[in-house]
C-alpha atoms as a PDB file:
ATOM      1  CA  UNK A   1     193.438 247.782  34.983  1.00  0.00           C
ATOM      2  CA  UNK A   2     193.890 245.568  37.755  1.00  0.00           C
ATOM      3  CA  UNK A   3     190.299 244.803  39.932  1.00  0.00           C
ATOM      4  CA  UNK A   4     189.795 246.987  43.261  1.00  0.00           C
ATOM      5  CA  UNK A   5     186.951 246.766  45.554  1.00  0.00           C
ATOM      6  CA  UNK A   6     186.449 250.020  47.582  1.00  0.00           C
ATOM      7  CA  UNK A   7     185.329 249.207  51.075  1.00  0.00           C
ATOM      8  CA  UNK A   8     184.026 252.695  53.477  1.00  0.00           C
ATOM      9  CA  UNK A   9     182.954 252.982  57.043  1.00  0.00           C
ATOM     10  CA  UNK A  10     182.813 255.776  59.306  1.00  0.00           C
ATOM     11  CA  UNK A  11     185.281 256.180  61.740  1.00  0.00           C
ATOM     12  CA  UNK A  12     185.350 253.030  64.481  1.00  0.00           C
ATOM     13  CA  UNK A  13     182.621 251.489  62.230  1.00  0.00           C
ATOM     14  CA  UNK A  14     184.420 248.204  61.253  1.00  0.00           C
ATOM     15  CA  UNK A  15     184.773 247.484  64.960  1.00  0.00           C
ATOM     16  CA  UNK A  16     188.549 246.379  64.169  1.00  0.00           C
ATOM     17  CA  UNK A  17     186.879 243.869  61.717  1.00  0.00           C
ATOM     18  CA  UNK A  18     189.098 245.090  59.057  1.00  0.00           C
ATOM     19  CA  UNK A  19     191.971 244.438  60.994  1.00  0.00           C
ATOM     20  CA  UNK A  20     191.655 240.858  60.788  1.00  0.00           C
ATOM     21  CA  UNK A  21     189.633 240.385  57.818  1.00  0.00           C
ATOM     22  CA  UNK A  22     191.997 241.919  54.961  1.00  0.00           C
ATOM     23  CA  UNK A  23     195.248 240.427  55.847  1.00  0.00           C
ATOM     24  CA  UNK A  24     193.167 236.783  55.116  1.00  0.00           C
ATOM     25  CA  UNK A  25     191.362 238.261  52.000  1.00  0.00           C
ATOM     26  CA  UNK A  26     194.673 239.325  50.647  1.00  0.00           C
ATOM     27  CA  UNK A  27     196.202 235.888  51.206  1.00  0.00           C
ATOM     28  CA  UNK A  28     193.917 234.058  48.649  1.00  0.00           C
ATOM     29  CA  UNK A  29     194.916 233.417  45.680  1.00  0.00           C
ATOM     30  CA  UNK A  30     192.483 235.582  43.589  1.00  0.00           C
ATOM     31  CA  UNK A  31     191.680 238.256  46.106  1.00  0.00           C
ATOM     32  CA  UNK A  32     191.648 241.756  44.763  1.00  0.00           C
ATOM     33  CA  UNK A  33     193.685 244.291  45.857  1.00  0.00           C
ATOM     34  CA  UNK A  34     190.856 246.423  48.622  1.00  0.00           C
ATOM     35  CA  UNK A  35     190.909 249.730  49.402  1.00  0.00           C
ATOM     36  CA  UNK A  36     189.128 250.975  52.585  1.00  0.00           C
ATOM     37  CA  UNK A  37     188.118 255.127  52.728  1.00  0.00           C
ATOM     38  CA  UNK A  38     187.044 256.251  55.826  1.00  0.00           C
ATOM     39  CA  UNK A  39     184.201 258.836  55.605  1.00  0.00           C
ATOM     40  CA  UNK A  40     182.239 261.336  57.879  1.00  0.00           C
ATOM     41  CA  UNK A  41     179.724 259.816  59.834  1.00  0.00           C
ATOM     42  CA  UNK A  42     176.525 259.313  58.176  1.00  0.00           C
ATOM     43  CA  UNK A  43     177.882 259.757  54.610  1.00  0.00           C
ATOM     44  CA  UNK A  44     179.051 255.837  54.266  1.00  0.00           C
ATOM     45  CA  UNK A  45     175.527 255.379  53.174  1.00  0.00           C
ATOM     46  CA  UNK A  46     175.484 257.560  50.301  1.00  0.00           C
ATOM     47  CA  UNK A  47     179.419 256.543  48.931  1.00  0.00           C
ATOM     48  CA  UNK A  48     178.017 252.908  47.181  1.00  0.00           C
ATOM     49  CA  UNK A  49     174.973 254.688  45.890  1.00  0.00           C
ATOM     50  CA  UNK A  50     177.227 257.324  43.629  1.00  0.00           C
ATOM     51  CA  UNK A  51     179.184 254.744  42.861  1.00  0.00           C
ATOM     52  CA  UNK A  52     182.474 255.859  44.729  1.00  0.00           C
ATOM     53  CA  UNK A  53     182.344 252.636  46.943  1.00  0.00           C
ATOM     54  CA  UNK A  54     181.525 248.528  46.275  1.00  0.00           C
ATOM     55  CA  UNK A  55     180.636 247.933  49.985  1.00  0.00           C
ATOM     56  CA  UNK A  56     179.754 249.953  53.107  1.00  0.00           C
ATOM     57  CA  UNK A  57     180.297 248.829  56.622  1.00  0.00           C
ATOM     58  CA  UNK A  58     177.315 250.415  58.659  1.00  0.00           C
ATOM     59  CA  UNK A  59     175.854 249.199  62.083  1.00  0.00           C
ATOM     60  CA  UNK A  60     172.442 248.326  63.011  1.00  0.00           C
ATOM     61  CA  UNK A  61     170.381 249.381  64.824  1.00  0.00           C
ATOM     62  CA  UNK A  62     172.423 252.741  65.202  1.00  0.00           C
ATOM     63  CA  UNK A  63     172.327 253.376  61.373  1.00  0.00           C
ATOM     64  CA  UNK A  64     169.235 254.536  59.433  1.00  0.00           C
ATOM     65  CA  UNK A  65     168.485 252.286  56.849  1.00  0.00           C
ATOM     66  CA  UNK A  66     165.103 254.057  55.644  1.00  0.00           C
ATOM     67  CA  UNK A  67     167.477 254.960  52.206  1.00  0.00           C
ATOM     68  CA  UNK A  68     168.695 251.315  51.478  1.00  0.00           C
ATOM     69  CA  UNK A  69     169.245 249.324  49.587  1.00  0.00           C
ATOM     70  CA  UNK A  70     171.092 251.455  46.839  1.00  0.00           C
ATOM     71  CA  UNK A  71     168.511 252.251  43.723  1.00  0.00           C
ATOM     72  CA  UNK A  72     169.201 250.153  40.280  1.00  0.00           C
ATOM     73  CA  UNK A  73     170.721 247.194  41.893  1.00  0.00           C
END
């Protein structure tokens, strides 16, 4: 099974970050292939925690970080 990192922001969180970012990531030699899920607002916080995401895209000071970082990491 080939490596995939699972990337999820809200809607308009990655500020067109993402854009940019992935088409360079994906030009490396040992990149791994990314998949980005874009999620109700608010539950991008939960998605690493059950496991269904590697990274989450969230903004500060706009995003409540009382619940982070993810437990058993």
């Amino acid at each position: 099974m080939k490596p995939l990192l699972t990337v999820v922001t809200k809607p308009g969180g990655d500020a067109g970050l993402l854009e940019s970012l992935l088409p360079r990531f994906a030009a490396h030699p040992d990149a791994v292939d990314v998949e980005v899920l874009i999620c109700g607002i608010g539950e991008e916080k939960a998605l690493p925690r059950d496991g269904t995401a590697d990274v989450a895209l969230i903004r500060l000071p706009q995003d409540d970080l009382a619940a982070w970082p993810p437990r058993n990491c």
